[in-house]
PDB file of N, CA and C in Angstrom:
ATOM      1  N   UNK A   1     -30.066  39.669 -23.745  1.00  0.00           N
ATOM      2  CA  UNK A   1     -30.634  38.447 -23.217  1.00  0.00           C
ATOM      3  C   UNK A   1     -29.751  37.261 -23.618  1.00  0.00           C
ATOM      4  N   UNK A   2     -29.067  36.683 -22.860  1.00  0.00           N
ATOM      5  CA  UNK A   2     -28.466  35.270 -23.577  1.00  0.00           C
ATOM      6  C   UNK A   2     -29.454  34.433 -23.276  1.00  0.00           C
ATOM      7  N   UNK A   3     -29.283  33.303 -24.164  1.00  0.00           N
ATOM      8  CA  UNK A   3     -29.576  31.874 -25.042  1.00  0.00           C
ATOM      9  C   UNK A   3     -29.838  31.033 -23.571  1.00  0.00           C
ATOM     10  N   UNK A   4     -30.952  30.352 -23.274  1.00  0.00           N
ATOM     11  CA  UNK A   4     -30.965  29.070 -22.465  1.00  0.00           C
ATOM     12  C   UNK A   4     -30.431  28.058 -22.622  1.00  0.00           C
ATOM     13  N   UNK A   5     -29.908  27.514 -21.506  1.00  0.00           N
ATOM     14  CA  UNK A   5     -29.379  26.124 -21.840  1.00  0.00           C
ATOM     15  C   UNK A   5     -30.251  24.966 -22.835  1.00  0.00           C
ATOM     16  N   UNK A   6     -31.398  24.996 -22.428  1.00  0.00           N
ATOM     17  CA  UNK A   6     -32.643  24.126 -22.804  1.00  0.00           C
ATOM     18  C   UNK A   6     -32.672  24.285 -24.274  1.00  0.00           C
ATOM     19  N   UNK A   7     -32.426  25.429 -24.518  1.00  0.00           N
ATOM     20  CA  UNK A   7     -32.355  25.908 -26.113  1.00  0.00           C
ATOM     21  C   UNK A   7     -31.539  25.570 -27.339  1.00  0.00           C
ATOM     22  N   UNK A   8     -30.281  25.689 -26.407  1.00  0.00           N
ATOM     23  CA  UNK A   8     -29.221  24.811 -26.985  1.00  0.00           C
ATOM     24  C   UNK A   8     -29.498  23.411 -26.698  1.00  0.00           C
ATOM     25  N   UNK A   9     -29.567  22.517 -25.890  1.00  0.00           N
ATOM     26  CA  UNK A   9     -30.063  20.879 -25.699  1.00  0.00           C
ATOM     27  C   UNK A   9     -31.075  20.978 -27.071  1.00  0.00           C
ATOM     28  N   UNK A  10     -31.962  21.729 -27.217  1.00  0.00           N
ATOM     29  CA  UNK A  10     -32.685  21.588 -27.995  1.00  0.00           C
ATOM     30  C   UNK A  10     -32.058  21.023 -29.620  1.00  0.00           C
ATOM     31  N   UNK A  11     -31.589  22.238 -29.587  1.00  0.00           N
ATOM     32  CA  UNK A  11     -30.815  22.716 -31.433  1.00  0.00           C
ATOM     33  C   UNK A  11     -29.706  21.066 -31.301  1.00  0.00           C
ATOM     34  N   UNK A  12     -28.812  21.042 -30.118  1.00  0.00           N
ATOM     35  CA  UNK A  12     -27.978  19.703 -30.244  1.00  0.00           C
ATOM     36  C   UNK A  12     -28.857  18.577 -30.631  1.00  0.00           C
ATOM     37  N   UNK A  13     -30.130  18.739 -29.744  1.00  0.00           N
ATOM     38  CA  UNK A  13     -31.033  16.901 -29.806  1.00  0.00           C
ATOM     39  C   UNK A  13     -30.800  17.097 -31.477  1.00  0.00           C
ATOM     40  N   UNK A  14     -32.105  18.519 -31.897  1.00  0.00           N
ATOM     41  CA  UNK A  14     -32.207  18.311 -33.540  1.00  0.00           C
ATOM     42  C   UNK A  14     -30.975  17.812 -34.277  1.00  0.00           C
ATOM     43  N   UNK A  15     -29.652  17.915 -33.559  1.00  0.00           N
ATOM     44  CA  UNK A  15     -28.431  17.650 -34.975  1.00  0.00           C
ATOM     45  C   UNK A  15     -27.465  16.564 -34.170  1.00  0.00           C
ATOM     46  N   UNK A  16     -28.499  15.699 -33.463  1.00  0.00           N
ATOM     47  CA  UNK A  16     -27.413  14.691 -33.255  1.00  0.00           C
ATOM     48  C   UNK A  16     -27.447  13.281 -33.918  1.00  0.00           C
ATOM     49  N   UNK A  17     -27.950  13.441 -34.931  1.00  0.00           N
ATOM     50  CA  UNK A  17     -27.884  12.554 -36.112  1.00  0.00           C
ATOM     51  C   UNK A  17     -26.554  12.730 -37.004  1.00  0.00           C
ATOM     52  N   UNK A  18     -26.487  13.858 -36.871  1.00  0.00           N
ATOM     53  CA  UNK A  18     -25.367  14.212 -38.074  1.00  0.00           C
ATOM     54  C   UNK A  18     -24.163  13.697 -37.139  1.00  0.00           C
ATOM     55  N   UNK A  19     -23.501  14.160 -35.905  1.00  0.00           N
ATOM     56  CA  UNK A  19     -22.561  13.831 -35.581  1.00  0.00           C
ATOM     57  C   UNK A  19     -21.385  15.186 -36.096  1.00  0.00           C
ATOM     58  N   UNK A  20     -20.061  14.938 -34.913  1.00  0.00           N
ATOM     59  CA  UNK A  20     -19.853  16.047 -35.321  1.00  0.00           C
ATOM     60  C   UNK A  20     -19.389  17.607 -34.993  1.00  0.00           C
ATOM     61  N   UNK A  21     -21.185  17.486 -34.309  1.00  0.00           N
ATOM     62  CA  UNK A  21     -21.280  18.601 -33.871  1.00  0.00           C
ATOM     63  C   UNK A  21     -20.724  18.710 -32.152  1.00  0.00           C
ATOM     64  N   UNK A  22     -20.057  20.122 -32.204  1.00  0.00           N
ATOM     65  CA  UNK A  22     -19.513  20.655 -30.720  1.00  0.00           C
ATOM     66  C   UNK A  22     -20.142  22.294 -30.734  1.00  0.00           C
ATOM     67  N   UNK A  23     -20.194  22.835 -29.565  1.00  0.00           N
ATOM     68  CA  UNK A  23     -20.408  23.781 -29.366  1.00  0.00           C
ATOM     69  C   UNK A  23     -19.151  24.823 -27.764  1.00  0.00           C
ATOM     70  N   UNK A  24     -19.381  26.162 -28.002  1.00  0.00           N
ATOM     71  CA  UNK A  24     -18.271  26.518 -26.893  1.00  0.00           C
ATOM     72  C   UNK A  24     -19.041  27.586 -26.607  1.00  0.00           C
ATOM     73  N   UNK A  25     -19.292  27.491 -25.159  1.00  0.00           N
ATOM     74  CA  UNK A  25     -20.292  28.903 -24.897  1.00  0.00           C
ATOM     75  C   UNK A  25     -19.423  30.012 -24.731  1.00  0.00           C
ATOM     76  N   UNK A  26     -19.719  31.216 -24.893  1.00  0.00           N
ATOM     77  CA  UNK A  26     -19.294  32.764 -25.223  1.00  0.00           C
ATOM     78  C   UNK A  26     -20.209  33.776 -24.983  1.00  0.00           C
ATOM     79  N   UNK A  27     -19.564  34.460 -23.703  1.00  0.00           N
ATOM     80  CA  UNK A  27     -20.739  35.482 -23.512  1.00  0.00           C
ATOM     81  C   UNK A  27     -22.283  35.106 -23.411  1.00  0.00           C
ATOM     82  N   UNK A  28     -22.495  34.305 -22.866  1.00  0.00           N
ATOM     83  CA  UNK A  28     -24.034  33.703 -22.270  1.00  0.00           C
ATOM     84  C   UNK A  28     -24.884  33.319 -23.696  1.00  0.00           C
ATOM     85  N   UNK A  29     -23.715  33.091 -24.568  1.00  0.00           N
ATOM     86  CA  UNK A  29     -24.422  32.653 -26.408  1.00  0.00           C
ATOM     87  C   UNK A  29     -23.545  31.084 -26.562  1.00  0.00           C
ATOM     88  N   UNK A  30     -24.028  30.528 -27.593  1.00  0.00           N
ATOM     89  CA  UNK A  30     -23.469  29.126 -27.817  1.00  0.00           C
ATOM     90  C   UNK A  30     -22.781  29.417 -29.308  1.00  0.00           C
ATOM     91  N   UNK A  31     -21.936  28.802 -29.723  1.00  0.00           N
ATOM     92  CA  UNK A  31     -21.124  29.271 -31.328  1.00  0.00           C
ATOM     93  C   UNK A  31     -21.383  27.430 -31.040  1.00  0.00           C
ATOM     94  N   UNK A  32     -22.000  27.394 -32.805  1.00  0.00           N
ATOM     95  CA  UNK A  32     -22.015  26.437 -33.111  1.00  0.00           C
ATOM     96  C   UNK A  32     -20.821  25.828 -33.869  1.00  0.00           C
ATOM     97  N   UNK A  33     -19.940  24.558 -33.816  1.00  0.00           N
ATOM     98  CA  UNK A  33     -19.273  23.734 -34.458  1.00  0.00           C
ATOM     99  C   UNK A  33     -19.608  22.480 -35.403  1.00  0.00           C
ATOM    100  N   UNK A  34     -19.803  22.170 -36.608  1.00  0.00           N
ATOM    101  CA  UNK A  34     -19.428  21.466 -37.654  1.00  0.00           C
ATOM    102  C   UNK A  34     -18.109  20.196 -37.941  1.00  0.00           C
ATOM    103  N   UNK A  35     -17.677  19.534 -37.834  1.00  0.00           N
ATOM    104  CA  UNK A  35     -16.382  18.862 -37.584  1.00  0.00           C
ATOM    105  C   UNK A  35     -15.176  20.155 -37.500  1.00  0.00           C
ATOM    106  N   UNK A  36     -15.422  20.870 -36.064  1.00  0.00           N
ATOM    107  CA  UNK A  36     -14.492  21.847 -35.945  1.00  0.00           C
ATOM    108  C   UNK A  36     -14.428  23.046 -36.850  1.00  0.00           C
ATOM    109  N   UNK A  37     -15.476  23.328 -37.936  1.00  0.00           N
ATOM    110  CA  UNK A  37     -15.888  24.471 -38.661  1.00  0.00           C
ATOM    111  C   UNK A  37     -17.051  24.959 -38.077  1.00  0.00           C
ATOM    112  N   UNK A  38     -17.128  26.495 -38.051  1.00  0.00           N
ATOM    113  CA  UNK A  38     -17.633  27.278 -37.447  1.00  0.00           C
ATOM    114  C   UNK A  38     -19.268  27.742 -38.398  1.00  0.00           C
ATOM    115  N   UNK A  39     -20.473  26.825 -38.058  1.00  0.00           N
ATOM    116  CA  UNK A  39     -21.211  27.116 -38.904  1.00  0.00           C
ATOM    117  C   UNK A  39     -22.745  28.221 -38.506  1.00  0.00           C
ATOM    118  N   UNK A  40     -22.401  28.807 -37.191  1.00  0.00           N
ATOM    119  CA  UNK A  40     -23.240  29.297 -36.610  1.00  0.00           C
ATOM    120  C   UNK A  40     -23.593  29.882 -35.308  1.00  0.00           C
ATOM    121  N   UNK A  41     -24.574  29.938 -34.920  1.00  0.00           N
ATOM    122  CA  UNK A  41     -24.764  29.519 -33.151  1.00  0.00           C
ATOM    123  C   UNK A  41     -26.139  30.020 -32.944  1.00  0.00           C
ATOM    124  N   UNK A  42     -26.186  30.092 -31.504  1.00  0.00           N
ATOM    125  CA  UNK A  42     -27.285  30.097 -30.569  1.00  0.00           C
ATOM    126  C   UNK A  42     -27.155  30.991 -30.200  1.00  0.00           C
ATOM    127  N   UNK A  43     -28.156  32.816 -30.007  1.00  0.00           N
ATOM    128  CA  UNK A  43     -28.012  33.776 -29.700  1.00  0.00           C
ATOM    129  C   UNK A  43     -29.374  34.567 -29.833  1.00  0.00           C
ATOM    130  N   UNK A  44     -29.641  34.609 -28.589  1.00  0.00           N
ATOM    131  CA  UNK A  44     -30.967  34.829 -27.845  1.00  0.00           C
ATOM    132  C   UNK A  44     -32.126  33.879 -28.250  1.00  0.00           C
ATOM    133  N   UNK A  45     -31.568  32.703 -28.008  1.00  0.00           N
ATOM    134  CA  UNK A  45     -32.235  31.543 -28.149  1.00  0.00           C
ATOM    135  C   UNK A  45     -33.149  31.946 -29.693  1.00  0.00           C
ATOM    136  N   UNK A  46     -31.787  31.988 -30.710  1.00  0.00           N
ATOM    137  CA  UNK A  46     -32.080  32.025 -32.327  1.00  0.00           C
ATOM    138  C   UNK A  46     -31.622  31.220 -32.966  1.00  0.00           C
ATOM    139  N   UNK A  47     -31.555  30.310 -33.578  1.00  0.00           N
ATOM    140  CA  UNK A  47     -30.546  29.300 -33.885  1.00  0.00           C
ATOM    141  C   UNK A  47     -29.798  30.354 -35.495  1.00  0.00           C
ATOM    142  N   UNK A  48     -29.006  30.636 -35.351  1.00  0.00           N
ATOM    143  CA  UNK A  48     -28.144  31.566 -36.929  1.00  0.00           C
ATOM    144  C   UNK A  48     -27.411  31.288 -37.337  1.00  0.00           C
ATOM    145  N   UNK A  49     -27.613  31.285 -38.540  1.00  0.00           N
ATOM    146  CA  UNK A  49     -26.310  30.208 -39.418  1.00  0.00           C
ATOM    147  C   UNK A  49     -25.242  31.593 -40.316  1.00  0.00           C
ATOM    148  N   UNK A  50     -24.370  31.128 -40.946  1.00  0.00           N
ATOM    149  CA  UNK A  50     -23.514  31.882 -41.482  1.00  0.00           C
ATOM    150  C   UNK A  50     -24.683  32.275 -42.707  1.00  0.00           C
ATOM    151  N   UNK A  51     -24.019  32.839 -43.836  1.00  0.00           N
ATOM    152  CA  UNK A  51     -24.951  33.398 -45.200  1.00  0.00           C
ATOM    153  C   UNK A  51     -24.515  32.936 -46.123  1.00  0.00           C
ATOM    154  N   UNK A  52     -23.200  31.393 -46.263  1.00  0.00           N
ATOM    155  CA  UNK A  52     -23.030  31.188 -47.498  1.00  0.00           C
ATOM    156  C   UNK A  52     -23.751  30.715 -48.384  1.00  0.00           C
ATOM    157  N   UNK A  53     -23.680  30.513 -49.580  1.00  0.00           N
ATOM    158  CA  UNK A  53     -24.041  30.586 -50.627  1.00  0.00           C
ATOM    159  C   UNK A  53     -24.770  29.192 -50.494  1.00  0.00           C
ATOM    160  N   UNK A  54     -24.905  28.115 -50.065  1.00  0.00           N
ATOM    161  CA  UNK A  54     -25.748  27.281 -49.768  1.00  0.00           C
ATOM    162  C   UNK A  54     -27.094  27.618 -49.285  1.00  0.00           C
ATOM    163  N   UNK A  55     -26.805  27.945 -48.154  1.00  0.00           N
ATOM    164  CA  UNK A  55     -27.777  28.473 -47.083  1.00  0.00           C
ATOM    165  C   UNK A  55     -28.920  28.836 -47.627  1.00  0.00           C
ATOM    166  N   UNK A  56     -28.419  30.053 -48.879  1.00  0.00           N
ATOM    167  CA  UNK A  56     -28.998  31.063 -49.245  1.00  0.00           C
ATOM    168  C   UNK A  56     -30.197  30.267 -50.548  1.00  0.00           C
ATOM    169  N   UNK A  57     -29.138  29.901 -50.699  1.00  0.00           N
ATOM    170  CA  UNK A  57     -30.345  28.855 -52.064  1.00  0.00           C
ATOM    171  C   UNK A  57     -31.055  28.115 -51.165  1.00  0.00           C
ATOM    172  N   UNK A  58     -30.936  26.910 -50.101  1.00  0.00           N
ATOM    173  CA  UNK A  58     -31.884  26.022 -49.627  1.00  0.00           C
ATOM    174  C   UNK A  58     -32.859  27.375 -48.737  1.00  0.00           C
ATOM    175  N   UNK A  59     -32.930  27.926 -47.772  1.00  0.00           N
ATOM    176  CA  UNK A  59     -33.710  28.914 -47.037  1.00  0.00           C
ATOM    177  C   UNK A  59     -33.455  30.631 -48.054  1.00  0.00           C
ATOM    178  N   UNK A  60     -34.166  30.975 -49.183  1.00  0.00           N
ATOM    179  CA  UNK A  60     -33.916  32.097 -49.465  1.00  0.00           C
ATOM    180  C   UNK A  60     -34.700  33.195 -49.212  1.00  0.00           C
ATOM    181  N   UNK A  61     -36.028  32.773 -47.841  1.00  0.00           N
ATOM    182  CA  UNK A  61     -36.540  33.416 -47.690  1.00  0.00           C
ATOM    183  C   UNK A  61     -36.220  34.074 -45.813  1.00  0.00           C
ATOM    184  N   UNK A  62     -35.011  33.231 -45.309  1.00  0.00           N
ATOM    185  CA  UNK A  62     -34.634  33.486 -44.691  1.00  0.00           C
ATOM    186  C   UNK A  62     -34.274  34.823 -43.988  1.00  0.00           C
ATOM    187  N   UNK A  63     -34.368  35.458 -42.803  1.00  0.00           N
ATOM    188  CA  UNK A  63     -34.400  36.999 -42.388  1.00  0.00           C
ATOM    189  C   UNK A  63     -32.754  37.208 -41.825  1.00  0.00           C
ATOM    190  N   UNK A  64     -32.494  38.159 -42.062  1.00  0.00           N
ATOM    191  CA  UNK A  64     -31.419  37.852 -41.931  1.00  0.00           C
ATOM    192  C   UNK A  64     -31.189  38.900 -40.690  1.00  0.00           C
ATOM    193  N   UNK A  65     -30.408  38.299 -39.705  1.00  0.00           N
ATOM    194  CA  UNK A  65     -30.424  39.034 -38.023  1.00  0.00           C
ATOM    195  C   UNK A  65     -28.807  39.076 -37.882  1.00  0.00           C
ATOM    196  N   UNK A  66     -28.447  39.863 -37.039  1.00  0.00           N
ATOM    197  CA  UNK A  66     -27.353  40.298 -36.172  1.00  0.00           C
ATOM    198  C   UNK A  66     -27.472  39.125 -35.097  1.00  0.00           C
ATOM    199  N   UNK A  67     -26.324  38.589 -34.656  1.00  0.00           N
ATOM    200  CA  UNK A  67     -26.270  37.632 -33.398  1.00  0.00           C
ATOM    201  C   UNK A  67     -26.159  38.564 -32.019  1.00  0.00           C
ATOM    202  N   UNK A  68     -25.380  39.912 -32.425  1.00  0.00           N
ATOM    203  CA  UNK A  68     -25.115  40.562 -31.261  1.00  0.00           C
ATOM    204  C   UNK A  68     -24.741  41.683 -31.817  1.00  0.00           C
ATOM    205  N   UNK A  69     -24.699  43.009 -30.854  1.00  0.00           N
ATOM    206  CA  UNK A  69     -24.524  44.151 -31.503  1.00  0.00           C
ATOM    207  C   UNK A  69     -22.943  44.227 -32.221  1.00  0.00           C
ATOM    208  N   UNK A  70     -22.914  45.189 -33.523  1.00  0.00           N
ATOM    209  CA  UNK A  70     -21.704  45.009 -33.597  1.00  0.00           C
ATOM    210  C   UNK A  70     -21.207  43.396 -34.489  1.00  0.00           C
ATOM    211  N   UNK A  71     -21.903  42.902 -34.892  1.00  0.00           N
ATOM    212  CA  UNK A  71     -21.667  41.210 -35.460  1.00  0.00           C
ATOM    213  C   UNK A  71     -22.367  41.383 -36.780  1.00  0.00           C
ATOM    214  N   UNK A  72     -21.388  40.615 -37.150  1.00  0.00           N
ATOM    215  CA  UNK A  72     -21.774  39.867 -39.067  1.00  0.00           C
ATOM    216  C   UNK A  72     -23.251  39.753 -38.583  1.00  0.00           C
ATOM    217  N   UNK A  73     -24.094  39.986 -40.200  1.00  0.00           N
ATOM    218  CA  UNK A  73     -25.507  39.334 -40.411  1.00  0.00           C
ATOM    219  C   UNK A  73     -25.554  37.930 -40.557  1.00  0.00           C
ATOM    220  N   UNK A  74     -26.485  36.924 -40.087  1.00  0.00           N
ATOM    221  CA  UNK A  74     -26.278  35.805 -40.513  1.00  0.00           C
ATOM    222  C   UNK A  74     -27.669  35.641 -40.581  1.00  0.00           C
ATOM    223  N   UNK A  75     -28.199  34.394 -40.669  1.00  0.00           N
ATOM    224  CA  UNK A  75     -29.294  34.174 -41.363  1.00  0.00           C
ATOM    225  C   UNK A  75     -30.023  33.284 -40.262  1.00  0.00           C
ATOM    226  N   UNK A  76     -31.117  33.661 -39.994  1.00  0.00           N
ATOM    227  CA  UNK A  76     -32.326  32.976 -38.745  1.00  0.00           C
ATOM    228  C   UNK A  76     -32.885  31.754 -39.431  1.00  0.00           C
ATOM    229  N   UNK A  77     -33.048  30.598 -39.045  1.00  0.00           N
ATOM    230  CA  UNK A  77     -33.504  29.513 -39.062  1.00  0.00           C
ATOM    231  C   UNK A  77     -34.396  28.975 -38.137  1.00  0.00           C
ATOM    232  N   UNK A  78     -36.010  29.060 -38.924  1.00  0.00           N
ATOM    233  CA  UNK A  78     -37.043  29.202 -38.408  1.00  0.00           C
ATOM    234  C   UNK A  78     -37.187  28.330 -38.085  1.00  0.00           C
ATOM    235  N   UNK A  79     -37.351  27.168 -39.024  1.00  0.00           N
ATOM    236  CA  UNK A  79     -38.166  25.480 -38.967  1.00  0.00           C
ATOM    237  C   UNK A  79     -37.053  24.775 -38.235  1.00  0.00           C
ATOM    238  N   UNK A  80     -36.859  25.476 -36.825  1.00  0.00           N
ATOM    239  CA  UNK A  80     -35.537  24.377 -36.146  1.00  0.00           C
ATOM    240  C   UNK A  80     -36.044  22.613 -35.455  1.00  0.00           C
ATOM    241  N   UNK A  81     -37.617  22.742 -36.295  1.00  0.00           N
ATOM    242  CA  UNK A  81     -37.985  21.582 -36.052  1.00  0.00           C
ATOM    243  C   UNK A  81     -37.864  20.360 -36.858  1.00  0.00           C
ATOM    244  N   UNK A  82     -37.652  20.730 -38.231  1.00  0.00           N
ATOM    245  CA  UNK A  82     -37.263  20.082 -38.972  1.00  0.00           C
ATOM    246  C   UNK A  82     -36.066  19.921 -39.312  1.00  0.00           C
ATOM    247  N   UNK A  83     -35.310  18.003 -38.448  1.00  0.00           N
ATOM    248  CA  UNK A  83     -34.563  17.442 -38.606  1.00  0.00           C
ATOM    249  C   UNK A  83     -33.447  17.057 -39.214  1.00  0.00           C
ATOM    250  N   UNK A  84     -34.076  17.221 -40.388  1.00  0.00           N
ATOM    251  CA  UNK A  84     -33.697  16.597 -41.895  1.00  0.00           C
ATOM    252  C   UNK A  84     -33.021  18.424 -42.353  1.00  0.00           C
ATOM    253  N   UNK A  85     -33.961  19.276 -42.438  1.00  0.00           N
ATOM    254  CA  UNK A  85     -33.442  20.447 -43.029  1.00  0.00           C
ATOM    255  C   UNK A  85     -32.172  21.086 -42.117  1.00  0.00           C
ATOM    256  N   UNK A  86     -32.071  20.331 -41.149  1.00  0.00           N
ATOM    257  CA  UNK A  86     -30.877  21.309 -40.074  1.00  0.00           C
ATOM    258  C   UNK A  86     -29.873  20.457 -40.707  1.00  0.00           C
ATOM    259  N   UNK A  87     -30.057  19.129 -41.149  1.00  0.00           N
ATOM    260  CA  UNK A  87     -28.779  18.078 -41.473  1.00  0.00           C
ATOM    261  C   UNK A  87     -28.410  18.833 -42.675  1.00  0.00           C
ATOM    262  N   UNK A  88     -29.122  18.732 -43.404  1.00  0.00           N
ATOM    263  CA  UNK A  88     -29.153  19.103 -45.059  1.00  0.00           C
ATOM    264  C   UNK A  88     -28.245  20.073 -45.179  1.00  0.00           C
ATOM    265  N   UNK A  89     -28.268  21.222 -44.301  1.00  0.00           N
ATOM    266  CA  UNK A  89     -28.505  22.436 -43.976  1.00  0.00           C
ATOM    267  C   UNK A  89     -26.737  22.388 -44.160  1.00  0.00           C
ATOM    268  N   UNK A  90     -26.505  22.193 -42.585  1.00  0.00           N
ATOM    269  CA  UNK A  90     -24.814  22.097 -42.329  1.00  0.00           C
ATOM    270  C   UNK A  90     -24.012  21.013 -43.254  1.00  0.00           C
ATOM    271  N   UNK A  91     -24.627  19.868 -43.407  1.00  0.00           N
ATOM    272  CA  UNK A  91     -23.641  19.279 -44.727  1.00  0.00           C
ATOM    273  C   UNK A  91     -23.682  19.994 -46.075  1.00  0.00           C
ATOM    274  N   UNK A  92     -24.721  20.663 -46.122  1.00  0.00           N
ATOM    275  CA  UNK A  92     -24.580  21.867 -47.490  1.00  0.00           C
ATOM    276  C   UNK A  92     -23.498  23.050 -47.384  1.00  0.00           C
ATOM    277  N   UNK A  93     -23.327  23.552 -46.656  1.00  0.00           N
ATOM    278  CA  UNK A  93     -22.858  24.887 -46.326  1.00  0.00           C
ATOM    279  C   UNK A  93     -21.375  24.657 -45.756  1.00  0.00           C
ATOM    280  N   UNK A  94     -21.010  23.232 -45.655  1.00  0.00           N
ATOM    281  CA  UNK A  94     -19.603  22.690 -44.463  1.00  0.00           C
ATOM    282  C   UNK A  94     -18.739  22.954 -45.627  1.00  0.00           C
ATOM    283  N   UNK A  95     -18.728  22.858 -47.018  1.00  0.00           N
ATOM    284  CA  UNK A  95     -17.303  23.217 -47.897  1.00  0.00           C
ATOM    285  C   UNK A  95     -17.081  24.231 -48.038  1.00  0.00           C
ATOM    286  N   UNK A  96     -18.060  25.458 -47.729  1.00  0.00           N
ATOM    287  CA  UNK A  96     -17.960  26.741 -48.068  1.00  0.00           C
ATOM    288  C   UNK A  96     -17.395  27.671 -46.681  1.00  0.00           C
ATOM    289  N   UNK A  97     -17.384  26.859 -45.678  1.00  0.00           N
ATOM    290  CA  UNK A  97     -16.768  27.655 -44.377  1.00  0.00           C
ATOM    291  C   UNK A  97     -15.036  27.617 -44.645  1.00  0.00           C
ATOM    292  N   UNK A  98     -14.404  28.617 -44.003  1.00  0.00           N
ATOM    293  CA  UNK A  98     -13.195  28.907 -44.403  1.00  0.00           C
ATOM    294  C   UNK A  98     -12.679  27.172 -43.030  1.00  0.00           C
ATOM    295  N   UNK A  99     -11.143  26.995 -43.574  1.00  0.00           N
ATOM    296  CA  UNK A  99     -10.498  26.209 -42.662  1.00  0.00           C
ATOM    297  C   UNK A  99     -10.273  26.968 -41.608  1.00  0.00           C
ATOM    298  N   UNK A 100     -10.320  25.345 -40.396  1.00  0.00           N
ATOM    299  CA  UNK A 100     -10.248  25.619 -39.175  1.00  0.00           C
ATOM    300  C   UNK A 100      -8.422  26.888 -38.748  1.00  0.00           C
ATOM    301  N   UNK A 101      -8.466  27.621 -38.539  1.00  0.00           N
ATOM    302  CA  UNK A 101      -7.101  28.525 -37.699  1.00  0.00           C
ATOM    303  C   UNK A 101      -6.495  27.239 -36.748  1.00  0.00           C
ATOM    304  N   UNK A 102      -5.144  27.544 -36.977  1.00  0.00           N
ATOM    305  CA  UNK A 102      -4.516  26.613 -35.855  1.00  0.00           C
ATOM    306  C   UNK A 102      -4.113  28.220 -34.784  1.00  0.00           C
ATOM    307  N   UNK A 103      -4.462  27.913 -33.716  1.00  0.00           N
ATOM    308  CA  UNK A 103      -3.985  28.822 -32.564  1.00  0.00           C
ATOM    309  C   UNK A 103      -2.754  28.841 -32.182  1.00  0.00           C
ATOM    310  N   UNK A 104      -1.653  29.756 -32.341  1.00  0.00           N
ATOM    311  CA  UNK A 104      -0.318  30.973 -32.022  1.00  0.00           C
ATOM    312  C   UNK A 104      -0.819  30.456 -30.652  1.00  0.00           C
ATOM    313  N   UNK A 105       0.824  29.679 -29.827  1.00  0.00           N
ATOM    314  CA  UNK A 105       0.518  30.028 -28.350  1.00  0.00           C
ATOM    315  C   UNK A 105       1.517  31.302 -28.207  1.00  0.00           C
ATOM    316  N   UNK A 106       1.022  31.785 -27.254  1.00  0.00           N
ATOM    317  CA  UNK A 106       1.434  33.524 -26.874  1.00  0.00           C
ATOM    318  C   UNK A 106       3.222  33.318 -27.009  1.00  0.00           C
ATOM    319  N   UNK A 107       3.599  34.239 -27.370  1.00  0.00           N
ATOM    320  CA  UNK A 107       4.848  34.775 -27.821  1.00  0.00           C
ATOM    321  C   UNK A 107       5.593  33.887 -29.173  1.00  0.00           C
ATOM    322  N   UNK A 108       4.489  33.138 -29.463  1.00  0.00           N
ATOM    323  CA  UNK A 108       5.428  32.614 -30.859  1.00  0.00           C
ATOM    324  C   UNK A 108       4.649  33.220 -32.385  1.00  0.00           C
ATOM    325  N   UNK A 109       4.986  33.464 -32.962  1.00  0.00           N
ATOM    326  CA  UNK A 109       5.025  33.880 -34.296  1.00  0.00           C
ATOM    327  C   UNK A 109       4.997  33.147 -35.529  1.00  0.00           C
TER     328      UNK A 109
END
């Protein structure tokens, strides 16, 4: 089942306080962006965050789901109604994502 558009509008309204945020759809799913760090996404209209070590302390009762078959566990984020905890959330967890990859254009090394 992929993710509704409406779903994603949704998760963006909640985090457009923070600023920031971009998203790139993939396979009928949304991958969430952080100032160009990769902190999540939208997948079957779930909002799932990575499992670092932030995360894990602020939500530790969090369930932890597959985005897609075959994919890292990441962690379901229930209360996508609360504002404040989605901000909290990604400015907690943004030092612990690895740096952005610069992209190899094809044939260079």
């Amino acid at each position: 089942m992929a993710s509704s558009r409406e779903y994603l509008n949704f998760i963006l309204d909640q985090l457009s306080g923070l600023g920031g945020i971009s998203y790139r759809a993939m396979m009928g799913e949304y991958i969430l962006y952080y100032n160009s760090k990769i902190v999540g996404g939208i997948y079957d209209d779930r909002f799932l965050v990575k499992p670092v070590k932030a995360v894990v302390a602020m939500l530790p009762d969090a369930k932890k789901e597959l985005p897609y078959e075959g994919g890292k566990e990441m962690l379901l984020v229930e209360d996508v109604d609360d504002r404040e905890l989605l901000r909290d959330l990604l400015q907690a967890m943004y030092e612990e994502l690895p740096a952005v990859k610069k992209k190899r254009k094809h044939g260079q090394l």
